[in-house]
N, C-alpha and C. Protein backbone atom coordinates (compact mmCIF):
# COMPACT_ATOMS: atom_id res chain seq x y z
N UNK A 1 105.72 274.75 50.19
CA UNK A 1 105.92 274.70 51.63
C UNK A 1 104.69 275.28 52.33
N UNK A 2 103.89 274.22 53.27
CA UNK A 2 102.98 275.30 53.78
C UNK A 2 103.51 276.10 54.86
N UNK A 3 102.36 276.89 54.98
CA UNK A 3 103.23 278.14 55.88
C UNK A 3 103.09 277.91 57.34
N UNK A 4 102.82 276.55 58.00
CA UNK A 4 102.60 276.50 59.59
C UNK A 4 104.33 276.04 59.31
N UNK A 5 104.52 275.24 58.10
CA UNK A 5 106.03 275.09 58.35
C UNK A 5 107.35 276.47 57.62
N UNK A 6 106.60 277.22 57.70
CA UNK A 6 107.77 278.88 57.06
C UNK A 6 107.62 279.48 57.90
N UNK A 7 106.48 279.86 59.13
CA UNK A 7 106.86 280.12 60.08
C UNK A 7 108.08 280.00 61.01
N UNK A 8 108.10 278.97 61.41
CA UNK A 8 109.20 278.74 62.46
C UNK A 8 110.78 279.17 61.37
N UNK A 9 110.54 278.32 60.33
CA UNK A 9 112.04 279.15 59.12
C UNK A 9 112.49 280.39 59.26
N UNK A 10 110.84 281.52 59.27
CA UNK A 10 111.41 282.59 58.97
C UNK A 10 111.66 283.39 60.29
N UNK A 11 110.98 283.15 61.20
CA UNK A 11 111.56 284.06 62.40
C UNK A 11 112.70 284.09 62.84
N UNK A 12 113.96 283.05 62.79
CA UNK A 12 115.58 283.13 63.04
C UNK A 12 115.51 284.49 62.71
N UNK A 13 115.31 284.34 61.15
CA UNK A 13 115.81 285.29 59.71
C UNK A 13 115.44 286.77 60.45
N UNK A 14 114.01 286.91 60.87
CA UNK A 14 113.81 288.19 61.14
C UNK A 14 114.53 288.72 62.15
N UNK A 15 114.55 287.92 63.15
CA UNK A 15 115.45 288.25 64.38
C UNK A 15 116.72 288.79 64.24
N UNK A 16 117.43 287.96 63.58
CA UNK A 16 118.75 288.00 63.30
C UNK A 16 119.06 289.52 62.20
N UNK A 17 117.72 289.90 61.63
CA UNK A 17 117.76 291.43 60.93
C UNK A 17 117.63 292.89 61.84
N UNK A 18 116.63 292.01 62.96
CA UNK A 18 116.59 293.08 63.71
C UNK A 18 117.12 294.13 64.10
N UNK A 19 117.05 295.64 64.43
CA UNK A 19 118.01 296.46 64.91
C UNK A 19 118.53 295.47 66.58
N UNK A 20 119.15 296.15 67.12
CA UNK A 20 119.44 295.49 68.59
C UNK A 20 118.87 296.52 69.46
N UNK A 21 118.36 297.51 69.24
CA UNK A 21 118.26 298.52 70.04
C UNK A 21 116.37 297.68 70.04
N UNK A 22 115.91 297.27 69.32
CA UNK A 22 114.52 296.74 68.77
C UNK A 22 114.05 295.59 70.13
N UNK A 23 115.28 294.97 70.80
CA UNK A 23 114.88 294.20 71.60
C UNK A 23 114.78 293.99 73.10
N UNK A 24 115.25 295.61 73.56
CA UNK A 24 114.73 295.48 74.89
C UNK A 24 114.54 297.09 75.30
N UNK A 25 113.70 297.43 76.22
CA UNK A 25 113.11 299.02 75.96
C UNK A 25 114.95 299.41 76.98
N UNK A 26 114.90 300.83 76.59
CA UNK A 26 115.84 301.64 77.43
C UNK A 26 115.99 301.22 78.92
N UNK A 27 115.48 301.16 79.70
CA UNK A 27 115.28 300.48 80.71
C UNK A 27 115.98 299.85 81.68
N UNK A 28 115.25 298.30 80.08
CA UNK A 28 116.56 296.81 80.66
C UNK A 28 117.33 297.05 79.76
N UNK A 29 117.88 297.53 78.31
CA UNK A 29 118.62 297.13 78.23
C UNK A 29 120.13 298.55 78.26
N UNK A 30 119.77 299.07 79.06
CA UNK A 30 120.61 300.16 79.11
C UNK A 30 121.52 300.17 80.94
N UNK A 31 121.83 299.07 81.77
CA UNK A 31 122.00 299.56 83.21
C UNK A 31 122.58 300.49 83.79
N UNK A 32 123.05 301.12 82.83
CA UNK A 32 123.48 302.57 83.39
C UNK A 32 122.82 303.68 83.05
N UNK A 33 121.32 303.54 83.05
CA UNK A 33 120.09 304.55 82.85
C UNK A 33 120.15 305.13 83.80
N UNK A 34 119.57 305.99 83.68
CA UNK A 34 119.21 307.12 84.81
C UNK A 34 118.28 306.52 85.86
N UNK A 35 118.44 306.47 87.14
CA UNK A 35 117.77 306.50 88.69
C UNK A 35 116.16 306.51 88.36
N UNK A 36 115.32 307.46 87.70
CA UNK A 36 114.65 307.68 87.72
C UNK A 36 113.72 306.63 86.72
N UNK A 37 114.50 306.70 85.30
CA UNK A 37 113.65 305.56 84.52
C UNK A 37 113.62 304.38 85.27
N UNK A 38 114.98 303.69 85.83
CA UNK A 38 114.78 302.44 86.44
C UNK A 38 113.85 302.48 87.85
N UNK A 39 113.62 303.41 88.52
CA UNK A 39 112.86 303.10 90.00
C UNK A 39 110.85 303.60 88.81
N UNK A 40 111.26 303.77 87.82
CA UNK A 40 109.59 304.30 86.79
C UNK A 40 109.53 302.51 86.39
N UNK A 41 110.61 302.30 85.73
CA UNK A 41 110.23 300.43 85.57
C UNK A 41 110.00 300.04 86.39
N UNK A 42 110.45 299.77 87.74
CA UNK A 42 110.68 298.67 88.88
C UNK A 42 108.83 298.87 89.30
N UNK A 43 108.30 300.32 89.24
CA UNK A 43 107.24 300.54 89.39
C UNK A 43 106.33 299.55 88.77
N UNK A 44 106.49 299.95 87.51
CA UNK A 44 105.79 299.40 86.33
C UNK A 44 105.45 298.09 86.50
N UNK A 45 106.62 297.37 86.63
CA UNK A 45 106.96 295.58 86.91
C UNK A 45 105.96 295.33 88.08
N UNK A 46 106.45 296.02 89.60
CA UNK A 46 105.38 295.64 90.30
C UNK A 46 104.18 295.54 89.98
N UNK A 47 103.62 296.90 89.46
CA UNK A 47 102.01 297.00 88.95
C UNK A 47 101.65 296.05 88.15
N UNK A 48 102.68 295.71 87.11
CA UNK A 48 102.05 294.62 86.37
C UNK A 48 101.52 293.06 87.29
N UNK A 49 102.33 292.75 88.00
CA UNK A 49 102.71 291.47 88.87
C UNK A 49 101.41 291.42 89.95
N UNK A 50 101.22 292.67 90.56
CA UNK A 50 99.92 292.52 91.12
C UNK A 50 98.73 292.69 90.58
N UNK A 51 98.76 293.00 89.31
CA UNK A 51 97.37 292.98 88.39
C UNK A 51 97.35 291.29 87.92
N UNK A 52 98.19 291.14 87.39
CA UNK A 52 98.44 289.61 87.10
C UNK A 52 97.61 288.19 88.51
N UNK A 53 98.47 288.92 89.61
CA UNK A 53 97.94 288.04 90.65
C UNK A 53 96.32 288.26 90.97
N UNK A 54 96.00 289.45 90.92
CA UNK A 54 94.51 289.69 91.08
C UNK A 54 93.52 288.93 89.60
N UNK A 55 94.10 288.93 88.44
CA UNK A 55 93.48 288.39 87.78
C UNK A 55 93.48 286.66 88.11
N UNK A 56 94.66 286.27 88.15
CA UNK A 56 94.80 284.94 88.49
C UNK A 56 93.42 284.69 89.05
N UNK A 57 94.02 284.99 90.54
CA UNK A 57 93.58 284.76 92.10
C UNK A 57 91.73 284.82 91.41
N UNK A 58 90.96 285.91 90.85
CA UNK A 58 89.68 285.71 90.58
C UNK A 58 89.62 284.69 89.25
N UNK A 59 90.09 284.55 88.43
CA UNK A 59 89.78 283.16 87.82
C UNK A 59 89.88 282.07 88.71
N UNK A 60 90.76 281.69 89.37
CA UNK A 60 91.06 280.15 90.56
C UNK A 60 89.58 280.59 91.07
N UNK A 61 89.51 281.54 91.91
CA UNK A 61 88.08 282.21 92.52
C UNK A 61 87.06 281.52 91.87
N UNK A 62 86.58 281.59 90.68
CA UNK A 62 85.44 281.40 89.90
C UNK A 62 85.52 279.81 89.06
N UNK A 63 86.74 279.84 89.71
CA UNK A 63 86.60 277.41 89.16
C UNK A 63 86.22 277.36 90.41
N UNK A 64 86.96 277.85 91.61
CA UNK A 64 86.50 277.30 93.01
C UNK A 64 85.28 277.17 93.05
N UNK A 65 84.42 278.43 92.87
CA UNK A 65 83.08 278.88 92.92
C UNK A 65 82.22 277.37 92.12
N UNK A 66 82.53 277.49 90.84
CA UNK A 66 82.29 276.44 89.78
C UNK A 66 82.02 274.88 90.75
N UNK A 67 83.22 274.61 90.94
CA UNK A 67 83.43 273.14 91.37
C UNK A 67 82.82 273.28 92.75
N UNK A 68 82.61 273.99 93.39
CA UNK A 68 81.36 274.27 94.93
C UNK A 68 80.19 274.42 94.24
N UNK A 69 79.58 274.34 93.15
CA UNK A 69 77.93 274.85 93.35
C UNK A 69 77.79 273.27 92.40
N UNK A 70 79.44 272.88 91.85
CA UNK A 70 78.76 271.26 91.21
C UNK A 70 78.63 270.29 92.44
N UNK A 71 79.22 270.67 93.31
CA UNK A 71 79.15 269.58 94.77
C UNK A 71 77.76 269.96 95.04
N UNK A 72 77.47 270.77 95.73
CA UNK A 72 76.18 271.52 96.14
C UNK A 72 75.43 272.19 94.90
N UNK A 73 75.02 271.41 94.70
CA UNK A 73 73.31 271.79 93.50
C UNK A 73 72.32 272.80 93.96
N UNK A 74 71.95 273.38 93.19
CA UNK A 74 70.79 273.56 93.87
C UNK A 74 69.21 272.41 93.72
N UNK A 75 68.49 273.14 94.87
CA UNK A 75 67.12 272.11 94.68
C UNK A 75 66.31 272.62 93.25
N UNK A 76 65.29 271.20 92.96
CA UNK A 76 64.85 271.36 91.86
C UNK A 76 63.87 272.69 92.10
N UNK A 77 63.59 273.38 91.11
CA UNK A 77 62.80 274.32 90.79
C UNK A 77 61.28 273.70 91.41
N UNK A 78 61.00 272.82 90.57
CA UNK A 78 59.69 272.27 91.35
C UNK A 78 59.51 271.98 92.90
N UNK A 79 60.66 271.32 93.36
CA UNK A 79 60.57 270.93 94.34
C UNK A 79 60.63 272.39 95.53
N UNK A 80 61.46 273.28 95.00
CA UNK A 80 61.01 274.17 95.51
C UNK A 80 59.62 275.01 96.21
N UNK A 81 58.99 274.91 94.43
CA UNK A 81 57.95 275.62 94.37
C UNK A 81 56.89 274.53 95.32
N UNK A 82 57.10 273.13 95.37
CA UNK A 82 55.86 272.17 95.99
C UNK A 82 55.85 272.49 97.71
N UNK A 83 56.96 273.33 98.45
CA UNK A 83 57.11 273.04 99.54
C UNK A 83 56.26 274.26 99.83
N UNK A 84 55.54 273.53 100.98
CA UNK A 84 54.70 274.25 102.00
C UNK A 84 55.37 275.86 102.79
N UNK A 85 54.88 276.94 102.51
CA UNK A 85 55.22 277.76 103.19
C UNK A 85 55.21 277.45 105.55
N UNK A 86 55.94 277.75 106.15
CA UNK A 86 56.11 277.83 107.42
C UNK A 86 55.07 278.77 107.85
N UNK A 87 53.91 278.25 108.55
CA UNK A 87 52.95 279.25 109.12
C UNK A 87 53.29 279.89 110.40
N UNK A 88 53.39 281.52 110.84
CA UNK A 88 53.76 281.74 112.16
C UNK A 88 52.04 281.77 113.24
N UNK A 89 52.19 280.86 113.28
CA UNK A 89 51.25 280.96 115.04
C UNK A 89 51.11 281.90 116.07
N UNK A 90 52.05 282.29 116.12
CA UNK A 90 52.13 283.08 117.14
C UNK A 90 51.43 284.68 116.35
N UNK A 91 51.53 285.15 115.70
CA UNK A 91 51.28 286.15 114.59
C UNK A 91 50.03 286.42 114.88
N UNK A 92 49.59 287.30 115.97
CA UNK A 92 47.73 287.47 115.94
C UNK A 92 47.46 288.34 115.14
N UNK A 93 46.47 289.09 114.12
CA UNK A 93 45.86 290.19 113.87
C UNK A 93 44.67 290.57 114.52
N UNK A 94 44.26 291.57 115.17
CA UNK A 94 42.66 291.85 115.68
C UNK A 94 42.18 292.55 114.88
């Protein structure tokens, strides 16, 4: 049997050995915890949720970025370098 197919077999098996206490922290799976652990989770949850969105939000950020500099190129390097500097006229030295 290869093992991409004993995988999926054996995890029921492990699950189903598991303690029960193994599958959810004090927290959630206790609702008659104490005031304090649950308003320490509810914390937790938020913090996670807005770290999550800030990571999002700067990846989307940096395809946006991506897919704006493939619309807008920049100019060629050469073509850069061939263009005439702007002389100021007005600019006297004595």
């Amino acid at each position: 049997m290869k093992i991409s197919r004993a995988i999926p077999l054996l995890a029921p098996l492990f699950l189903a050995l598991t303690n029960s206490s193994a599958w959810a922290c004090s927290a959630c799976y206790n609702p008659a915890g104490s005031d304090k652990m649950t308003h320490a989770a509810a914390i937790g949850i938020g913090a996670m949720v807005v770290l999550m969105f800030v990571m999002l939000g700067s990846l989307a950020a940096f395809g946006w970025h991506l897919v704006w500099r493939a619309k807008h190129p920049l100019p060629d390097y050469n073509e850069l370098l061939s263009e005439e500097k702007p002389t100021d006229e007005t600019d006297t030295k004595s």
